[in-house]
Every structure is written in structure tokens, then in C-alpha cells.
C-alpha atoms as a PDB file:
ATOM      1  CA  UNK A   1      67.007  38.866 106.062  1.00  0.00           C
ATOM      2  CA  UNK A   2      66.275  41.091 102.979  1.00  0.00           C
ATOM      3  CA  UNK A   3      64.988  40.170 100.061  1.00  0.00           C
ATOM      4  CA  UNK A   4      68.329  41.681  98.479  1.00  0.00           C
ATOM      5  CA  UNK A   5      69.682  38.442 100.053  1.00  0.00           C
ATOM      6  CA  UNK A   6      67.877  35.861  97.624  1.00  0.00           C
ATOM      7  CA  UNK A   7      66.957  38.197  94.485  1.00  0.00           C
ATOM      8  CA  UNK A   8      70.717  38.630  93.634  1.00  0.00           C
ATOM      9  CA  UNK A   9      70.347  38.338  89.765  1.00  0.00           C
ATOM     10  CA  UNK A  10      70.701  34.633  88.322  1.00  0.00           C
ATOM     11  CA  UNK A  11      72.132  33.449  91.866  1.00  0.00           C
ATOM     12  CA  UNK A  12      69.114  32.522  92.908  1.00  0.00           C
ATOM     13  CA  UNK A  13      69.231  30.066  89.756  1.00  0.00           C
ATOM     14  CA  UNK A  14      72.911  29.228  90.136  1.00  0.00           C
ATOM     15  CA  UNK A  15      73.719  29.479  93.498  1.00  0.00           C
ATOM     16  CA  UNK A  16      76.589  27.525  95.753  1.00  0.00           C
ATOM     17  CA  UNK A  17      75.987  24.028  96.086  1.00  0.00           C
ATOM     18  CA  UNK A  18      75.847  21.531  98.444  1.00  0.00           C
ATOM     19  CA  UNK A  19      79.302  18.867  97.807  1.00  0.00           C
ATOM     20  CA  UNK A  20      80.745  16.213  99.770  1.00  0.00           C
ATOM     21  CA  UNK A  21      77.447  14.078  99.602  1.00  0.00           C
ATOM     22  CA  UNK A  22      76.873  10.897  98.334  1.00  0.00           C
ATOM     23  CA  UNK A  23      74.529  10.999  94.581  1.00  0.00           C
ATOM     24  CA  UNK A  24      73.342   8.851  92.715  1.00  0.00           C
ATOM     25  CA  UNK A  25      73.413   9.186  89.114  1.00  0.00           C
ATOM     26  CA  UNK A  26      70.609  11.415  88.460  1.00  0.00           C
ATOM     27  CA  UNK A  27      72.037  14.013  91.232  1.00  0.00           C
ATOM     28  CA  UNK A  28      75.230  13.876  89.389  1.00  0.00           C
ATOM     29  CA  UNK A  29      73.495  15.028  86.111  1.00  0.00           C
ATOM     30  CA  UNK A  30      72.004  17.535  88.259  1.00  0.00           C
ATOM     31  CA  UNK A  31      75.037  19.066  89.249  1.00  0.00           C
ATOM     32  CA  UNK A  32      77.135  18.633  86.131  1.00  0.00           C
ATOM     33  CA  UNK A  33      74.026  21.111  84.899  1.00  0.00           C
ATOM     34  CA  UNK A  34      74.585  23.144  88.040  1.00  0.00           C
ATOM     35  CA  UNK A  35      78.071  23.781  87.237  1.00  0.00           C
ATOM     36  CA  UNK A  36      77.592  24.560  83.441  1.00  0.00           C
ATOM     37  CA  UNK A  37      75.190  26.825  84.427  1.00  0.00           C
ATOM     38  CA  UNK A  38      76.813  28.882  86.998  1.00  0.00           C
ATOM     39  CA  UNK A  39      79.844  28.819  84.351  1.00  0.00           C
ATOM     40  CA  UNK A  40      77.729  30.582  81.882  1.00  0.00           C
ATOM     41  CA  UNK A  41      76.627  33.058  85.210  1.00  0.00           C
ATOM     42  CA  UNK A  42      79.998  34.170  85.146  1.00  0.00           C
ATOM     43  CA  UNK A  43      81.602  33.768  81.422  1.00  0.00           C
ATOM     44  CA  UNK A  44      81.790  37.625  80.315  1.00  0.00           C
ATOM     45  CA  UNK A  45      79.695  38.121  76.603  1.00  0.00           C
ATOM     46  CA  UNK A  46      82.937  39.671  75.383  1.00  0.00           C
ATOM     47  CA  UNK A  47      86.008  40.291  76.713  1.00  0.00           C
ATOM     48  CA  UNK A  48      86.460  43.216  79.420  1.00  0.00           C
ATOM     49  CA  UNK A  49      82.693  42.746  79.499  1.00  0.00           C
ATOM     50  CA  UNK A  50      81.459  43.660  82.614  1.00  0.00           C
ATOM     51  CA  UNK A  51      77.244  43.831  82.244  1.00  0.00           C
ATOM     52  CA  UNK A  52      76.202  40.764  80.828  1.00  0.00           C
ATOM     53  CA  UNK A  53      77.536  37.379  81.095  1.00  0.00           C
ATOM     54  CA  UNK A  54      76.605  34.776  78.318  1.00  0.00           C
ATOM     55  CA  UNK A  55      73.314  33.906  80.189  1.00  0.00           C
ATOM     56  CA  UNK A  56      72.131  36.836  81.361  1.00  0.00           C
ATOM     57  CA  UNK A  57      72.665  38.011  77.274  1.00  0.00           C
ATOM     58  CA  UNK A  58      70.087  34.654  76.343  1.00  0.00           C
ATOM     59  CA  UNK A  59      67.927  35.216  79.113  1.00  0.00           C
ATOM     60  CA  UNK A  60      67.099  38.484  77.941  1.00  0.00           C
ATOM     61  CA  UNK A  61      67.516  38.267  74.323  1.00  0.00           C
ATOM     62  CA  UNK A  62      64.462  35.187  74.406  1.00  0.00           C
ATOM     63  CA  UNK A  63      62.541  37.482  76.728  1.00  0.00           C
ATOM     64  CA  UNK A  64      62.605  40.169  74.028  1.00  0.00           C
ATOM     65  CA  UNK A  65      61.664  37.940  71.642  1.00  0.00           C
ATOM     66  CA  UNK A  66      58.315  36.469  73.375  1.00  0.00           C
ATOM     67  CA  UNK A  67      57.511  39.883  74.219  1.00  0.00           C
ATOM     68  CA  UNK A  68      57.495  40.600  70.802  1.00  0.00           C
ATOM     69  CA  UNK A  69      56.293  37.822  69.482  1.00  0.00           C
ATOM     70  CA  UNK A  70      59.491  37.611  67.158  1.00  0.00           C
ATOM     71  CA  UNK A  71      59.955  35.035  65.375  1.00  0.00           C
ATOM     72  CA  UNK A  72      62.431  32.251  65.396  1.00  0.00           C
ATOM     73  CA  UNK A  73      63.422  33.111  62.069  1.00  0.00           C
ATOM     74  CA  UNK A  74      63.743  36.892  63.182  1.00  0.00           C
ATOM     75  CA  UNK A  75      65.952  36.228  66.153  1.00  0.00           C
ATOM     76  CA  UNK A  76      68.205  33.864  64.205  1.00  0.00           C
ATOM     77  CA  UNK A  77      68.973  37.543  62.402  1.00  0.00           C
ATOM     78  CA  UNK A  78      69.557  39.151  65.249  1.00  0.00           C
ATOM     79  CA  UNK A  79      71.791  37.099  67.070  1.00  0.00           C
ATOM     80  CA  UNK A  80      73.637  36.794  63.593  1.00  0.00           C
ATOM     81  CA  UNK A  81      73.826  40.223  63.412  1.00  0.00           C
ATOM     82  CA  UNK A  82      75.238  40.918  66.578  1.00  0.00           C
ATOM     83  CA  UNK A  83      77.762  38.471  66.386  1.00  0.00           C
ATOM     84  CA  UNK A  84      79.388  40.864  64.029  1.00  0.00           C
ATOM     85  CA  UNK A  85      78.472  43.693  65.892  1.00  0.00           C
ATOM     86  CA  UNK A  86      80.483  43.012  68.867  1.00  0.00           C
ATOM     87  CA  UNK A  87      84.614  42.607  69.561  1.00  0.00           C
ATOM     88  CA  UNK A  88      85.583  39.310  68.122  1.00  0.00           C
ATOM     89  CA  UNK A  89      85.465  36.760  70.752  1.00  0.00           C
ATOM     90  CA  UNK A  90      82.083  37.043  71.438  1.00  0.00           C
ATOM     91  CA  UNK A  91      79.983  33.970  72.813  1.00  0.00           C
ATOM     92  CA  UNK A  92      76.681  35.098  71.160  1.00  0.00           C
ATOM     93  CA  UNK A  93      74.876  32.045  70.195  1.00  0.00           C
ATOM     94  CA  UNK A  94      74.780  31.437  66.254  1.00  0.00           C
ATOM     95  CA  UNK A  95      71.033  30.910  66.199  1.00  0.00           C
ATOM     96  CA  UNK A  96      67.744  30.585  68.425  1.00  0.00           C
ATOM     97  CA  UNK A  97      68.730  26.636  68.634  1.00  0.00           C
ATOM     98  CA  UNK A  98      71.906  27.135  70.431  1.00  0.00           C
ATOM     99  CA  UNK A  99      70.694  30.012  72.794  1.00  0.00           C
ATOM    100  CA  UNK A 100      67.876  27.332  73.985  1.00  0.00           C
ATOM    101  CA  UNK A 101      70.437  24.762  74.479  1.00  0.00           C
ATOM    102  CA  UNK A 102      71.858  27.132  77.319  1.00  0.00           C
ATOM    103  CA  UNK A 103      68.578  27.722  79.187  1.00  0.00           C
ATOM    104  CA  UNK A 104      67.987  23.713  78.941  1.00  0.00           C
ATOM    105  CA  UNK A 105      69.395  22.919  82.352  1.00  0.00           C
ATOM    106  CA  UNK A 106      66.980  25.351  84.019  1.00  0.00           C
ATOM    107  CA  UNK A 107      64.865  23.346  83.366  1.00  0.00           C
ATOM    108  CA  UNK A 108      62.244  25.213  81.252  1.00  0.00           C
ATOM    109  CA  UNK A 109      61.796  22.237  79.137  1.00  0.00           C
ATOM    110  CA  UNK A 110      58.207  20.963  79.047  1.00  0.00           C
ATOM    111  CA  UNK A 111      56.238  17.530  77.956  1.00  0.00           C
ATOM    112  CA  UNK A 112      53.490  17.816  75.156  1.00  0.00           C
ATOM    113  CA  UNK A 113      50.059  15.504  76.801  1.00  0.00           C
ATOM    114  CA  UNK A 114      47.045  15.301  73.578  1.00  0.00           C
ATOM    115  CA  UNK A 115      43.828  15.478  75.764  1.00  0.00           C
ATOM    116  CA  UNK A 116      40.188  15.423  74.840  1.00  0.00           C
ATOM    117  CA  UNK A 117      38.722  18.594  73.725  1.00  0.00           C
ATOM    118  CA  UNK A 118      35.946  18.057  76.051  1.00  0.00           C
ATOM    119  CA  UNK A 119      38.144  17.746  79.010  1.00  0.00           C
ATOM    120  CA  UNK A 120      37.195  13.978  79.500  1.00  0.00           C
ATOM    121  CA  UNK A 121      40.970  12.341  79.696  1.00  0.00           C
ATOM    122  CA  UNK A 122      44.038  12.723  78.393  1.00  0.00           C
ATOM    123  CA  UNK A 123      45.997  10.567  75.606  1.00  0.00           C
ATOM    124  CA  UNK A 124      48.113   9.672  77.806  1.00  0.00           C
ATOM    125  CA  UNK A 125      49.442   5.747  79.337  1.00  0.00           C
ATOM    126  CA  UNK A 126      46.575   2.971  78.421  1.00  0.00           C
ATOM    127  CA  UNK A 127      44.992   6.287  76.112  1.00  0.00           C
ATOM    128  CA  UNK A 128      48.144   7.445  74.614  1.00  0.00           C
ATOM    129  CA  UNK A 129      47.513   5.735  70.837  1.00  0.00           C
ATOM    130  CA  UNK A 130      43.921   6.333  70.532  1.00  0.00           C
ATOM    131  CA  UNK A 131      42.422   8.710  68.225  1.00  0.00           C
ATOM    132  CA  UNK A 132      39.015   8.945  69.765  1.00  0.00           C
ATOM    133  CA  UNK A 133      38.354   9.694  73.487  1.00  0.00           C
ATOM    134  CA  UNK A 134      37.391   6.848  74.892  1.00  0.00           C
ATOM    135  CA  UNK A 135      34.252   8.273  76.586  1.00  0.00           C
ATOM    136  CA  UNK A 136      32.806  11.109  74.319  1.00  0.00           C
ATOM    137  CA  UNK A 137      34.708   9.708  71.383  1.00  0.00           C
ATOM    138  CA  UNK A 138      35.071  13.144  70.241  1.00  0.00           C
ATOM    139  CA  UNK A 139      38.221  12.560  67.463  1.00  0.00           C
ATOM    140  CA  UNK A 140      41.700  13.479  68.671  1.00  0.00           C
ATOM    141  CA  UNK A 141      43.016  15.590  65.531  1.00  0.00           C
ATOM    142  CA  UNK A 142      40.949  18.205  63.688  1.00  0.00           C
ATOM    143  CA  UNK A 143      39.559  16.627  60.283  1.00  0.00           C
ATOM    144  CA  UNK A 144      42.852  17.723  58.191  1.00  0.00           C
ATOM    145  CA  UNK A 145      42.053  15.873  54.989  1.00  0.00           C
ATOM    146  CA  UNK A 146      42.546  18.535  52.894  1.00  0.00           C
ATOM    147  CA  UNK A 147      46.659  19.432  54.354  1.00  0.00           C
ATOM    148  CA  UNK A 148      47.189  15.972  54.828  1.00  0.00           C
ATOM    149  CA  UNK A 149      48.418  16.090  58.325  1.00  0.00           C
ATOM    150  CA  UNK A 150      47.108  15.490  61.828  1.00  0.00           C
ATOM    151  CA  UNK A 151      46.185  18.775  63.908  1.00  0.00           C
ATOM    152  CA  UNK A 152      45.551  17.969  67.757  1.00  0.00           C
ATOM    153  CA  UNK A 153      42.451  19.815  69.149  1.00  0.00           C
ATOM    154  CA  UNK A 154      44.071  20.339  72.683  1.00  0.00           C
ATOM    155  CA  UNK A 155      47.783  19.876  73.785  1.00  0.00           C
ATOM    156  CA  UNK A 156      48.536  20.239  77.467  1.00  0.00           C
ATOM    157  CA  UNK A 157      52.155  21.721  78.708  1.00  0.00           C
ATOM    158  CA  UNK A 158      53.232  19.860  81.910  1.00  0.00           C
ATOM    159  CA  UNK A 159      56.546  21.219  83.416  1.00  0.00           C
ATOM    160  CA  UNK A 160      58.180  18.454  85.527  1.00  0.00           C
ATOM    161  CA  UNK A 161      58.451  19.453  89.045  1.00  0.00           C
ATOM    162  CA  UNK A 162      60.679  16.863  90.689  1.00  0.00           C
ATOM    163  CA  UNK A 163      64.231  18.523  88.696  1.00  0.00           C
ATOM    164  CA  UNK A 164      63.080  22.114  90.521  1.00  0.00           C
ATOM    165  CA  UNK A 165      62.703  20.636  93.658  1.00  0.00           C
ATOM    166  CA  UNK A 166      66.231  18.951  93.715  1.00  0.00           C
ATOM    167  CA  UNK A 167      67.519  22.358  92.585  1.00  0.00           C
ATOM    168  CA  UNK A 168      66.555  23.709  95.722  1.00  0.00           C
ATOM    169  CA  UNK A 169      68.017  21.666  97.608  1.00  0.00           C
ATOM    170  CA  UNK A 170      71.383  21.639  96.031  1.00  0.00           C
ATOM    171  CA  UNK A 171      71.956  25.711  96.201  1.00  0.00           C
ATOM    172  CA  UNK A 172      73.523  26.053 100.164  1.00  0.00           C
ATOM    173  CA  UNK A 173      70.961  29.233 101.173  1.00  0.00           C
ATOM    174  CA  UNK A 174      68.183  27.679  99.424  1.00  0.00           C
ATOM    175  CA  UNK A 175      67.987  24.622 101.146  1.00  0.00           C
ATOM    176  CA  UNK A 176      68.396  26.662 104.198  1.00  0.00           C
ATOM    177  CA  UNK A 177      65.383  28.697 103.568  1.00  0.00           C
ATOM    178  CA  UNK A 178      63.373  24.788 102.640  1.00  0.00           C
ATOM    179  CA  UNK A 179      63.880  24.363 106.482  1.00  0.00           C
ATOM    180  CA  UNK A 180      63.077  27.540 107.690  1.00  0.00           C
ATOM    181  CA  UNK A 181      59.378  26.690 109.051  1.00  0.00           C
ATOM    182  CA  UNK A 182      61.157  24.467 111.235  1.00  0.00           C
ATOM    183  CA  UNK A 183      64.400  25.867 112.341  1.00  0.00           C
ATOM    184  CA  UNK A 184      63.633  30.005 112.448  1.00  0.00           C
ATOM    185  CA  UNK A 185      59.853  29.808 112.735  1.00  0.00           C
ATOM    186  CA  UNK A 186      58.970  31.477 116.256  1.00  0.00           C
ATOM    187  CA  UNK A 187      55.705  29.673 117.392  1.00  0.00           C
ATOM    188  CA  UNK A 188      53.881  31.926 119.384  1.00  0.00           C
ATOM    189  CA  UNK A 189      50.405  31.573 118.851  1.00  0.00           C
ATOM    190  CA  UNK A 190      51.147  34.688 116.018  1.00  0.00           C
ATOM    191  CA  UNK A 191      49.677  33.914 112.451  1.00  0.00           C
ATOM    192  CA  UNK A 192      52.625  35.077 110.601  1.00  0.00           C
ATOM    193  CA  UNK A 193      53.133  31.304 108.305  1.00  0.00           C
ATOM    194  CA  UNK A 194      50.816  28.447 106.893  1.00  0.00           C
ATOM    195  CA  UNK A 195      52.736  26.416 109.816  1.00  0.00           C
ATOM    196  CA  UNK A 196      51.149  28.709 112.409  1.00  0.00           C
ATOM    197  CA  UNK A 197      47.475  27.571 110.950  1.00  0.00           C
ATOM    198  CA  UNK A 198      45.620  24.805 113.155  1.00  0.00           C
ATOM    199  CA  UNK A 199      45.183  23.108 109.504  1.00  0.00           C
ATOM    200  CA  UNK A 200      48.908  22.957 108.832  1.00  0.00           C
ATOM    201  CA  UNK A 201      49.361  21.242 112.610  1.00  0.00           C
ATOM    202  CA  UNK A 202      46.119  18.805 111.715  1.00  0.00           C
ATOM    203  CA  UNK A 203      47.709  17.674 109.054  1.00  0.00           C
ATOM    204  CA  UNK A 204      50.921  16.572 110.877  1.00  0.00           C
ATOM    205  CA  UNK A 205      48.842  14.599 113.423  1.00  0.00           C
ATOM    206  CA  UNK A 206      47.128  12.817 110.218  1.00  0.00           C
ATOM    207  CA  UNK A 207      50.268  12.122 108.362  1.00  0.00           C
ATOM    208  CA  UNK A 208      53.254  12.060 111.242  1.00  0.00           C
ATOM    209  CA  UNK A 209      55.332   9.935 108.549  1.00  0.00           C
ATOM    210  CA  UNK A 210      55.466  13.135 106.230  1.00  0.00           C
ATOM    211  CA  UNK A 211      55.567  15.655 108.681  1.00  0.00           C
ATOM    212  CA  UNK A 212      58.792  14.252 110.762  1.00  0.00           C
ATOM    213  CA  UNK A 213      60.910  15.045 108.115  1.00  0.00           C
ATOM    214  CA  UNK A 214      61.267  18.331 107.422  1.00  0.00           C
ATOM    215  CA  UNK A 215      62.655  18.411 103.846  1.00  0.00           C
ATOM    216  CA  UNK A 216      59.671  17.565 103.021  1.00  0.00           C
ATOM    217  CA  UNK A 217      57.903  19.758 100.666  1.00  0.00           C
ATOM    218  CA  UNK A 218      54.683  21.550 101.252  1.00  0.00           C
ATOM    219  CA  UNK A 219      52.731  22.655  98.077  1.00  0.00           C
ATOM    220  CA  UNK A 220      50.057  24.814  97.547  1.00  0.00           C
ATOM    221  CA  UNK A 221      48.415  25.167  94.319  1.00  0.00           C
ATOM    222  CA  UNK A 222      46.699  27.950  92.546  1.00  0.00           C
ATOM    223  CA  UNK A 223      45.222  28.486  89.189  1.00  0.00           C
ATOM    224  CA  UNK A 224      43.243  31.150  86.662  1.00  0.00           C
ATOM    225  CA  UNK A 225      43.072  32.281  83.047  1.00  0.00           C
ATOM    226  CA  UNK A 226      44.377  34.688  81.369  1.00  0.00           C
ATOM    227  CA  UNK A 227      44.089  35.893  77.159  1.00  0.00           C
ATOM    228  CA  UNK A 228      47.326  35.113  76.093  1.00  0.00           C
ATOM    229  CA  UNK A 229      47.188  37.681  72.887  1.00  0.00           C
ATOM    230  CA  UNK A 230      45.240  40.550  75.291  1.00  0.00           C
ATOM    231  CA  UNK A 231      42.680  40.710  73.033  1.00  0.00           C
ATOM    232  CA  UNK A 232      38.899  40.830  74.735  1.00  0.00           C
ATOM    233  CA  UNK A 233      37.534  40.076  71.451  1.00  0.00           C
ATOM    234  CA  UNK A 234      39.251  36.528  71.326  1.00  0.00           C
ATOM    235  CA  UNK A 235      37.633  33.778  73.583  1.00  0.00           C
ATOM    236  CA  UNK A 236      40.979  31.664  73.662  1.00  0.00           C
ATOM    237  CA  UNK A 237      42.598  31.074  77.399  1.00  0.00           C
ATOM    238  CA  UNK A 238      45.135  29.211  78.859  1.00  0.00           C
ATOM    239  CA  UNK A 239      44.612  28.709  82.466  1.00  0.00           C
ATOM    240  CA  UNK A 240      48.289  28.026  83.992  1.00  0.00           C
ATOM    241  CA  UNK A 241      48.749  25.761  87.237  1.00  0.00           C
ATOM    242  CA  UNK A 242      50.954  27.439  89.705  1.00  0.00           C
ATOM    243  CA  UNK A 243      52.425  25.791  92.465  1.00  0.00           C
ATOM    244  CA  UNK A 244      54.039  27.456  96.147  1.00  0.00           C
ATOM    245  CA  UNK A 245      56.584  26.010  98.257  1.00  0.00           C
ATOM    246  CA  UNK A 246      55.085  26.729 102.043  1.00  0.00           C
ATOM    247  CA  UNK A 247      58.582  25.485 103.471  1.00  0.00           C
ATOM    248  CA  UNK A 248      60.209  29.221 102.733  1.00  0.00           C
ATOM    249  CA  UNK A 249      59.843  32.003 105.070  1.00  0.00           C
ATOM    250  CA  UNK A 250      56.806  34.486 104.566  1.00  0.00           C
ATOM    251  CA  UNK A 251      59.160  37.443 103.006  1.00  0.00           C
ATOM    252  CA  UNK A 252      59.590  34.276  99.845  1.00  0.00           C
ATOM    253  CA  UNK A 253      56.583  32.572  99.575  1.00  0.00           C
ATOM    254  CA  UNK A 254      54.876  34.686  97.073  1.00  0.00           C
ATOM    255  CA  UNK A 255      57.862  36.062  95.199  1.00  0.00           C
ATOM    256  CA  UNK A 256      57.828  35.494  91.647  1.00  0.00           C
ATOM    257  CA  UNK A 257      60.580  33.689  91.527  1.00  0.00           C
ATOM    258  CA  UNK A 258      59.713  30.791  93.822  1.00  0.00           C
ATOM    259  CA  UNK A 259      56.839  30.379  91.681  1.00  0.00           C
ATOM    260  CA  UNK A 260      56.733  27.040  89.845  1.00  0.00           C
ATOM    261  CA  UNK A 261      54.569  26.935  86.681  1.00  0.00           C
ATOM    262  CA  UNK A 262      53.387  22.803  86.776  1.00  0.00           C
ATOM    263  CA  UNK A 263      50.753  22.966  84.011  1.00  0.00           C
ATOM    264  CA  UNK A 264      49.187  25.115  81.089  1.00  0.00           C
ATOM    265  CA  UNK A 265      46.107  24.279  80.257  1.00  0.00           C
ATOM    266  CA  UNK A 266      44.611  25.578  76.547  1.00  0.00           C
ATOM    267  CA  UNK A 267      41.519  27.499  76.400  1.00  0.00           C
ATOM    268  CA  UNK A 268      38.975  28.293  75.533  1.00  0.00           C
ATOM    269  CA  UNK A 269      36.995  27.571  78.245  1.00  0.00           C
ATOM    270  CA  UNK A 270      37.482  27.542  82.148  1.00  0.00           C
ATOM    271  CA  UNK A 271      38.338  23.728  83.236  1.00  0.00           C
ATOM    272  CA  UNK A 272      35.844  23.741  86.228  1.00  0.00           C
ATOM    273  CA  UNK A 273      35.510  20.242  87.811  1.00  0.00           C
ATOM    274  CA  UNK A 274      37.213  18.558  84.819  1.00  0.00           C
ATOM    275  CA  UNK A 275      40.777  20.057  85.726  1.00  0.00           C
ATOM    276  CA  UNK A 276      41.411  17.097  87.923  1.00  0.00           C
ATOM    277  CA  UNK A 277      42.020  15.324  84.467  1.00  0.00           C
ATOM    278  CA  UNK A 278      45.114  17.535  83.878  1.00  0.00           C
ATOM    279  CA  UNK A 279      45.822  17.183  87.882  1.00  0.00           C
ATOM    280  CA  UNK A 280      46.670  13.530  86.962  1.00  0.00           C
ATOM    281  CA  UNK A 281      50.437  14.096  85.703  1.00  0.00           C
ATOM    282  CA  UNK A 282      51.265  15.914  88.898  1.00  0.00           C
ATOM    283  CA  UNK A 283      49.356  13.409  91.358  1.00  0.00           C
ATOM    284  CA  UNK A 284      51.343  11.133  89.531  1.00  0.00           C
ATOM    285  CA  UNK A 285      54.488  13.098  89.561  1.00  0.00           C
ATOM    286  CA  UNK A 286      54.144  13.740  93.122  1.00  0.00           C
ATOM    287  CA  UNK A 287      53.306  10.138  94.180  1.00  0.00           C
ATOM    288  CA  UNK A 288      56.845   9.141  92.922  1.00  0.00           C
ATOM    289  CA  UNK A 289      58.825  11.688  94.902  1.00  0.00           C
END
């Protein structure tokens, strides 16, 4: 299978979908989103437009503008601009608002967590209205007297996984390829997959409840910083938490794509032992699925 097969533009984001099931009302939502979305896939930008359909024109348009750090005001301009520019009937979004109303349902949205700027918890369930961490007691907003309003030291991004998950199962090849270590996997003592690994088989003698059914999702997790203006001379980081689904076949384990950003931690410094406090959301995340 090439890769030509799964990287078809936005079909790997909008793909056909699996009907006929019974849902409860969460799945519905999920595929009323579904179907908006792979409406937009196909609604032409203008008419007789051929190149760009209304969310390939976002997509790209709020690329641009993180590339170049434009700002909201600045794209507002632009998209006002080209909604003149182009033959009337044009479904260019009237400001940066709408166009991030589109990209809603694929599921980019992200929660805000305050944590400690020592890394000792997060303000978050029995924490989440104090102003002092509870074990350094280092104070939760910068000392704003002066402006008059509360300034958080450290805000982490967590990016809920659970809505990406179901995704893949609802899209008909994708849910395929969620199987594949079971159904197409040739087991012949070959390292070619995670599942060939003697730790992979351990781990299904451990836990035979998880293992016997295949849907199942196997994660693996990776994480490192980065300078997020590319400037050596700034110390500021964010170290982003990637996660893997092992359940697709080698050729789509490590494409981009099938990457799932689950946390962004803020610099400046590396997290070390103390990232298990931001692991908490997704434990907790996971625990529920």
C-alpha cells in the first residue's frame, strides 16, 4: 500500500465513515462534525473553482499567518481584502474568528492548566482556586500591582486525545489500518513492528484483558524542546508531548500526520523528573477511555 493511499490531501482528515452503527450521543456530535467537515473538503472557494475548497483556503491562510507571526488584526485585513478580490460568491471567512470556527471540529482546540512555576503541581481539581502552590508556595500570578491584572507564571496546553482517537475510528481505511498489527501483520520471527518485539508480546501476557481486543490503542510517547522564536540568544522553550499510535502499519507510524500533539509544556527549562506533573491530564485522560 503506498503512502499515496493515506496522504491524499485533507482525506486523511475527512475521510468515509463508518454508518449503520448504533451511537450514542457524543458519536453523533462526532459525526455531525465529520460531515460539516468533509462538506467544507469539497465546497469550491468560488465558483468554477477548482484548487482550493473552503478548507483547504483556511488551512493555509492560518498557516501563513503563524509562519509569519501575523497578527490577528493583520489577517482580519487580509481575508477582508480578498473577499473583494475574488468573483462574488466567495466563501472567504469575514475575519480570523470565523475561519477558526471551521478548523474547530478538527479538533485543534486546546484546554489552558495554571501550574507552578517550579514544576511542583498544577492548579488544577482540589488546586484549581489557589493562588499559591501548595508545596513551594511560590505565587500563581506574577506581582501585577502596577497593571492591575493577574499574569500566570506558567500555562500548560493539553490537547484532548480521546475526540482524535474516535476520529480514527470513524474514517472506513483508517480504522482498517488501527487493526492492521493484527489482521496484515506477518509474524515471522522478522522485526519489522513494535508487535514483533518480545516486550510488545510480554505485555499481552500481563494485561490479556487489553490485549484481546484489538481496537485497542497502543501509545507511545515522545518528548523534547525546541526555541519557539529560533533565537539561541533566548532561553525560553516549550517542550511538546507527542504521542504514536503503534496499531498502524510501519509505512504510518512515524508520518507526520499520525502524530498527535497531547501537551505543550512552557519553558524555560527542561521538565526532567517533574514532567510526570503535566503527565497527570493524560493518565487521567487515558484512564477514562
Amino acid at each position: 500500500m503506498s503512502d499515496g493511499d493515506h496522504m491524499d490531501g485533507l482525506d486523511a482528515l475527512v475521510g468515509d465513515r463508518i454508518r449503520g452503527e448504533p451511537r450514542n450521543a457524543t458519536e453523533d456530535e462526532e459525526v455531525r462534525h465529520f460531515d460539516k467537515l468533509e462538506e467544507d473538503a469539497k465546497r469550491e472557494l468560488y465558483p468554477s473553482c477548482t484548487d482550493y475548497s473552503i478548507l483547504k483556503f483556511v488551512i493555509e491562510m492560518l498557516n501563513v499567518k503563524v509562519m509569519t507571526n501575523l497578527s490577528n488584526k493583520g489577517l482580519d485585513m487580509m481575508l477582508e481584502l480578498l473577499t473583494k478580490v475574488l468573483p462574488k460568491g466567495n466563501l472567504v471567512p469575514r475575519s480570523t474568528y470565523e475561519a477558526n470556527k471551521i478548523l474547530r471540529d478538527l479538533g485543534m482546540s486546546y484546554e489552558h492548566i495554571d501550574a507552578c512555576k517550579n514544576d511542583c503541581v498544577l492548579f488544577w481539581k482540589e488546586n484549581k482556586n489557589l493562588d499559591k502552590c501548595p508545596m513551594c508556595e511560590a505565587p500563581r500570578y506574577k506581582d501585577t500591582r502596577a497593571q492591575g491584572k493577574k499574569i500566570l507564571h506558567k500555562v500548560l496546553r493539553y490537547f484532548l486525545l480521546t475526540p482524535r482517537l474516535r476520529r480514527l475510528y470513524m474514517a472506513g481505511q483508517r480504522a482498517k489500518d488501527m487493526r492492521w498489527y493484527i489482521d496484515k501483520r506477518v509474524d515471522d520471527g522478522i522485526m519489522r513492528h513494535p508487535a514483533d518485539s518480545e516486550e510488545w508480546k510480554e505485555f499481552d501476557l500481563q494485561h490479556p484483558d487489553f490485549s484481546f481486543e484489538p481496537c485497542n490503542v497502543r501509545l507511545g510517547l515522545a518528548t523534547d524542546g525546541f526555541n519557539p522564536f529560533g533565537n539561541m540568544h533566548n532561553n525560553y522553550s516549550m517542550w511538546p508531548v507527542i504521542l504514536i499510535s503503534y496499531n498502524q502499519p510501519p509505512w504510518l507510524v512515524m508520518k507526520e500526520p499520525y502524530f498527535m500533539l497531547s501537551l505543550l509544556i512552557p519553558g524555560p527549562h527542561q521538565s526532567g523528573n517533574e514532567i510526570d506533573i503535566y503527565l497527570k491530564l493524560l493518565v487521567d485522560e487515558l484512564k477514562e477511555l
